[in-house]
Protein backbone atom coordinates (compact mmCIF):
# COMPACT_ATOMS: atom_id res chain seq x y z
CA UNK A 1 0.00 0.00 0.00
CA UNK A 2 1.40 3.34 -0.75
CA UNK A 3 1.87 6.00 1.93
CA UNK A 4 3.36 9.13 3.28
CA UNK A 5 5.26 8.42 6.49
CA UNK A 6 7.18 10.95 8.58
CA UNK A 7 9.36 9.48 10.83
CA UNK A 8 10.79 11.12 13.99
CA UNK A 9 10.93 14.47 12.28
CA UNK A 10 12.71 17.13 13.48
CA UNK A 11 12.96 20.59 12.15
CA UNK A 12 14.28 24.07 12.74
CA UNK A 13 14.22 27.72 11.05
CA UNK A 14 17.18 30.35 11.81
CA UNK A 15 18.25 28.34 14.68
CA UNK A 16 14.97 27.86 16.57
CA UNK A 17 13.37 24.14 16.58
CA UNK A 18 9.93 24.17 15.50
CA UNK A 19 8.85 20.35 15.01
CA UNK A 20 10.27 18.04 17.64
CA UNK A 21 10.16 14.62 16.76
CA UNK A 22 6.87 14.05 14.63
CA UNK A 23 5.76 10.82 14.12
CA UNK A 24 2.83 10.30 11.40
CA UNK A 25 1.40 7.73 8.84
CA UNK A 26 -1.00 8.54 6.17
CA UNK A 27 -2.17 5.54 4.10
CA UNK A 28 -3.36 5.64 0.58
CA UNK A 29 -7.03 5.76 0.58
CA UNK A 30 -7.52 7.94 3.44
CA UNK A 31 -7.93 11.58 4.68
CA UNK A 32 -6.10 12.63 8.20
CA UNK A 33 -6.71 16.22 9.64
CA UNK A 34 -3.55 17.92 11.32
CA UNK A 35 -4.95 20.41 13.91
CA UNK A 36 -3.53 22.36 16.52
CA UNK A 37 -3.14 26.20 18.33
CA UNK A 38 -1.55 29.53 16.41
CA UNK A 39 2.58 28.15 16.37
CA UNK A 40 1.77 25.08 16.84
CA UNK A 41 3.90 24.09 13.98
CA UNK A 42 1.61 22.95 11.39
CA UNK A 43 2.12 25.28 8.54
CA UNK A 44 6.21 24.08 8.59
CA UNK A 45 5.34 20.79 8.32
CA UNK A 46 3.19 21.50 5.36
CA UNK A 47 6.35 23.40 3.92
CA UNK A 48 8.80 20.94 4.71
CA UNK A 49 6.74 18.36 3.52
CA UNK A 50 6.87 20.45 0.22
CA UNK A 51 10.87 21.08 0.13
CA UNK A 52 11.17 25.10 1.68
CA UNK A 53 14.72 25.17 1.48
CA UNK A 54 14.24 27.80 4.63
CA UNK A 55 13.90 25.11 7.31
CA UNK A 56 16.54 22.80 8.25
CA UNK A 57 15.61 19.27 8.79
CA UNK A 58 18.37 18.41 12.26
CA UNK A 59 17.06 14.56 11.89
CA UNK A 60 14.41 12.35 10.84
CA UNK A 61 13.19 11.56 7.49
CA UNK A 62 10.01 11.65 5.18
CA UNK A 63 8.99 8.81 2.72
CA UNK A 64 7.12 8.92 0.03
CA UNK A 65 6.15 4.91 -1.09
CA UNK A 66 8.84 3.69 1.03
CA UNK A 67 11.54 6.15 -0.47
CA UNK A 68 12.89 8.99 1.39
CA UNK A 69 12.31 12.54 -0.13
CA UNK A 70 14.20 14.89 1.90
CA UNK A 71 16.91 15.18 -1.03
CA UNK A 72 14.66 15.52 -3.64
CA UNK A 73 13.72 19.00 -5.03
CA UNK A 74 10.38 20.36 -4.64
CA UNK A 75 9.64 20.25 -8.43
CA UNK A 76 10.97 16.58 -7.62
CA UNK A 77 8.82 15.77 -5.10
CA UNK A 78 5.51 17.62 -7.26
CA UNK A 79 6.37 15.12 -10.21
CA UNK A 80 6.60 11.67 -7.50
CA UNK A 81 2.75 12.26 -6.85
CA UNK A 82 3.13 14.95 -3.76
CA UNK A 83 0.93 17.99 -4.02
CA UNK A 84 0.58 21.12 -1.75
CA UNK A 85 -1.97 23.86 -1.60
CA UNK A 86 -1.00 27.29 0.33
CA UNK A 87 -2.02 28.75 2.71
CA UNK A 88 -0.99 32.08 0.65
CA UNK A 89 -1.26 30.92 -2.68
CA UNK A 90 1.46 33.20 -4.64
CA UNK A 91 0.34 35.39 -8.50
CA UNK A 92 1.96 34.74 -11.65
CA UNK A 93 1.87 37.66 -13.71
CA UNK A 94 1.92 36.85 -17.39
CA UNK A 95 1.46 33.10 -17.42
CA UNK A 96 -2.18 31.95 -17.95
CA UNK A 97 -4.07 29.76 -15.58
CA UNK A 98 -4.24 26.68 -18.62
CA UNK A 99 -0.40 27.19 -19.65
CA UNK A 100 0.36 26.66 -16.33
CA UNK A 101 -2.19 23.73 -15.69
CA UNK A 102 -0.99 22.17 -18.61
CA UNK A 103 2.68 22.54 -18.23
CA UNK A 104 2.38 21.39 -14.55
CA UNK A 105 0.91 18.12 -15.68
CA UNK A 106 3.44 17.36 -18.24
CA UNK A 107 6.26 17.93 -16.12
CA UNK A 108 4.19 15.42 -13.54
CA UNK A 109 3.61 12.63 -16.09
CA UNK A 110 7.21 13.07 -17.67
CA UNK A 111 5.16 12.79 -21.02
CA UNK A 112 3.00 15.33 -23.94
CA UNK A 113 -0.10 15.37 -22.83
CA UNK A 114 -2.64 15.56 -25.55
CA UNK A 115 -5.14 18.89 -26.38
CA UNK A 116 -8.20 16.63 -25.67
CA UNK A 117 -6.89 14.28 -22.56
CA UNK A 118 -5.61 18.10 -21.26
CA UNK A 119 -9.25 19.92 -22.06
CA UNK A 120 -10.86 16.64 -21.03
CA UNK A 121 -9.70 16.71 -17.06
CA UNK A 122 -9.94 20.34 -17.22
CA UNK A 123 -13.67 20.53 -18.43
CA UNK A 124 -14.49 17.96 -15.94
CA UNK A 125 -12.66 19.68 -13.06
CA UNK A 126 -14.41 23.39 -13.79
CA UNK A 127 -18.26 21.53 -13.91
CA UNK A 128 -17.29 20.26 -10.66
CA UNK A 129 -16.09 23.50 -8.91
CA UNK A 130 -18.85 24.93 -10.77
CA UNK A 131 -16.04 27.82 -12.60
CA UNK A 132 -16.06 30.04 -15.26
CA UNK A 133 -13.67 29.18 -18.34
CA UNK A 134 -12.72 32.35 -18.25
CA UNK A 135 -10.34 31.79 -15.47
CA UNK A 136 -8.23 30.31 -17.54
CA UNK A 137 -6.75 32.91 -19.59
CA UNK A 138 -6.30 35.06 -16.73
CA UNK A 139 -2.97 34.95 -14.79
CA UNK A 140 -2.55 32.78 -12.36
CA UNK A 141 -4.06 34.03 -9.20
CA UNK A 142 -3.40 37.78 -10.50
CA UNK A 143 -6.19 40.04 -9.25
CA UNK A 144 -7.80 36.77 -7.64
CA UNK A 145 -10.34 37.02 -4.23
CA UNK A 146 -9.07 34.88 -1.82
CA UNK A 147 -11.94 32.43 -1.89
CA UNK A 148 -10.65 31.99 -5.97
CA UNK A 149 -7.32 31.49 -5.24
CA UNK A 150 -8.46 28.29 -2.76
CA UNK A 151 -10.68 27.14 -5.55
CA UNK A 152 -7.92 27.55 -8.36
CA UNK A 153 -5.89 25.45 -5.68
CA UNK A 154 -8.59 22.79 -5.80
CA UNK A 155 -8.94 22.45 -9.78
CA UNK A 156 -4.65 21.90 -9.98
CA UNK A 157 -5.62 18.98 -7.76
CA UNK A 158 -8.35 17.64 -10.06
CA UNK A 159 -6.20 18.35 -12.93
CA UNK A 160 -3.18 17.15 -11.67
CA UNK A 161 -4.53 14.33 -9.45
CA UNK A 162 -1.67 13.51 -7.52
CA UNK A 163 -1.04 10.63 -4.81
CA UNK A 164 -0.59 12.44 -1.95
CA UNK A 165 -2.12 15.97 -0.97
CA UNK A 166 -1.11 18.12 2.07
CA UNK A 167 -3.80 21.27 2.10
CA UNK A 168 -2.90 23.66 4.34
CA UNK A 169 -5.51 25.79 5.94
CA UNK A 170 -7.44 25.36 2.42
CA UNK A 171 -10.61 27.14 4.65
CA UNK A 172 -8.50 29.74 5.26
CA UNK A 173 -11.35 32.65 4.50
CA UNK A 174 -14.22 31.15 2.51
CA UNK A 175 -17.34 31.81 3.07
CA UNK A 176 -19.84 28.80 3.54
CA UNK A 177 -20.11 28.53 -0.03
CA UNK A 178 -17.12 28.76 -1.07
CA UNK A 179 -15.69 25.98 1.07
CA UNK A 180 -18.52 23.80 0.17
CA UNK A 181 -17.19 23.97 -3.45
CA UNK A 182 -13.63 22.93 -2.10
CA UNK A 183 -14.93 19.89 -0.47
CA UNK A 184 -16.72 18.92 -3.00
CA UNK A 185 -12.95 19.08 -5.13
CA UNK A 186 -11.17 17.19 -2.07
CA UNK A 187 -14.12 14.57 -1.92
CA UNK A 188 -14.29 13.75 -5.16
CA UNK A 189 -10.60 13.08 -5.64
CA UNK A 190 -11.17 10.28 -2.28
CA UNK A 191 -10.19 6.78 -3.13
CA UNK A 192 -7.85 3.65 -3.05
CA UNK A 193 -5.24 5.21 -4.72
CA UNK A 194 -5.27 9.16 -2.86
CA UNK A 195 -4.71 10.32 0.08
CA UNK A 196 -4.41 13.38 1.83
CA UNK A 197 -2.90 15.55 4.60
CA UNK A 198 -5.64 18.62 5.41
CA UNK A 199 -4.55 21.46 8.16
CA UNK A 200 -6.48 23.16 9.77
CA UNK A 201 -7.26 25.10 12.67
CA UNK A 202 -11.27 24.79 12.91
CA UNK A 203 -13.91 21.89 12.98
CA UNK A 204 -16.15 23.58 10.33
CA UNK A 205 -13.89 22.32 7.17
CA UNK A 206 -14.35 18.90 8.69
CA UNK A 207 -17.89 18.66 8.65
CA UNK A 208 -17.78 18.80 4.50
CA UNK A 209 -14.35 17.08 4.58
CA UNK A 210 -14.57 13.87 7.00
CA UNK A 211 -11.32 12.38 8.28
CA UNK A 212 -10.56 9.24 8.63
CA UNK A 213 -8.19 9.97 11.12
CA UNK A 214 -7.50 13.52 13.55
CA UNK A 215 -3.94 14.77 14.54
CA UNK A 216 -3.74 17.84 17.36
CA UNK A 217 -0.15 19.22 17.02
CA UNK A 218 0.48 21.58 20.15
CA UNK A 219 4.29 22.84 20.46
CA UNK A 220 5.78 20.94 17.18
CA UNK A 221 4.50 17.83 18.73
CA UNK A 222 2.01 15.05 18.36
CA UNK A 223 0.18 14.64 21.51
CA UNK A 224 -3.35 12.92 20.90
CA UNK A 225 -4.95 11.37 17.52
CA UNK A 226 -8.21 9.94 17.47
CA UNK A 227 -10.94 9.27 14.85
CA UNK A 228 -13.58 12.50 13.32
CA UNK A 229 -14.88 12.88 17.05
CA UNK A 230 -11.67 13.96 18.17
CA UNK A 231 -12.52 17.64 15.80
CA UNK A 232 -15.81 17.77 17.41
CA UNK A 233 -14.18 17.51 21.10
CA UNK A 234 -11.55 20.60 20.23
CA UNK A 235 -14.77 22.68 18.45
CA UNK A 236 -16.36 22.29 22.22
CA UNK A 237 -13.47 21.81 24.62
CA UNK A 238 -10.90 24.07 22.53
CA UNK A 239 -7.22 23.91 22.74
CA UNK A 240 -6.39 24.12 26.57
CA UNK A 241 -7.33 21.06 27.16
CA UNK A 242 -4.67 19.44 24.31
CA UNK A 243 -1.84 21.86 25.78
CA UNK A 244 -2.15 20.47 28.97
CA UNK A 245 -1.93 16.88 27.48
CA UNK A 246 1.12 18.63 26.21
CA UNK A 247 2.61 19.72 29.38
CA UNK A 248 2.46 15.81 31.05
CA UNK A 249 3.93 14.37 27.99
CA UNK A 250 6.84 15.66 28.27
């Protein structure tokens, strides 16, 4: 079965640790929710996870299938089936939202990708965000809303349909509507052969987006999992609670 494993992770950024020995296994074919305070640490996993050259890894390793990743290139990583959506998705002034859909999944497939498989995916992708064509002539995420920038996140996954997704704080400022359009996009990618990494700080995501398994991060550390009740305990109980689970662990 193919999975992404972190093993023992530890990481730092200008000399100050931020993860501290992380320990987590996502399996193909299911969804697992990373939650946890402000700083808790989840946002540089995401990156590292991705290949930000910023943070130092001091030990530990990440596996993709088995295989290790941390020397591979973030391009590398993109093409061995490992996707990541931003928090801050970044604007590319003068390349089109289809030239870059299209070039991304070349360079993913290592092959030419034909006009109708390409317009095929992409057709079937915009009917189910319910999107405009017109978005893609227009830069990439130039002159964007925030809420279109998440949703042009969530059509490079349908497009691209990786192995492994880590979406980090995808709800970050949508409206109701708007993040039931992005779970529809992460639901309907679900099955044997995806899984996915989704961080976040609220329960509300969750309730369109059901994990298979819940992660609470507090300090760069691991301290409880549990199944999709463990979101609805931290919606009513909040974070204190987790901290102080923190606190005797150590």
């Amino acid at each position: 079965m193919s999975s992404l494993e972190i093993r023992d992770l530890w990481v730092s950024i200008d000399g100050e640790t931020i993860l501290k020995g992380v320990n987590l296994l996502v399996p193909s074919g299911e969804v697992h929710a990373l939650m946890g305070p402000n700083g808790a640490g989840k946002s540089t996993l995401g990156k590292v996870l991705a290949g930000d050259p910023e943070y130092t890894v001091e030990r530990g390793d990440i596996l993709l299938d088995g295989e290790s990743i941390l020397e591979l290139s973030p391009d590398e990583r993109a093409r061995k089936g490992l996707f990541l959506a931003f928090q801050y998705p970044v604007e590319v002034p003068g390349v089109t939202l289809a030239n870059f859909l299209r070039l991304a999944l070349q360079a993913k497939t290592g092959q030419e990708v034909s006009v109708a498989e390409f317009w095929g995916r992409l057709q079937e992708a915009l009917k189910l965000l319910d999107w405009d064509e017109g978005y893609l002539t227009r830069y990439l995420n130039e002159g964007f809303s925030g809420g279109e920038k998440k949703r042009n996140e969530i059509l490079q996954l349908l497009v691209l349909r990786p192995s492994f997704a880590v979406l980090d704080e995808t709800d970050s400022g949508l409206d109701i509507d708007a993040l039931k359009v992005v779970a529809r996009g992460v639901n309907a990618m679900r099955g044997p052969e995806f899984g996915a990494l989704v961080i976040t700080h609220y329960q509300r995501l969750l309730n369109y987006i059901v994990p298979d398994r819940v992660h609470v991060m507090v300090d760069g550390r691991l301290v409880t999992s549990g199944g999709p009740d463990l979101a609805l305990e931290l919606e009513n109980r909040g974070y204190d609670w987790v901290k102080e689970l923190a606190k005797e662990a150590r």
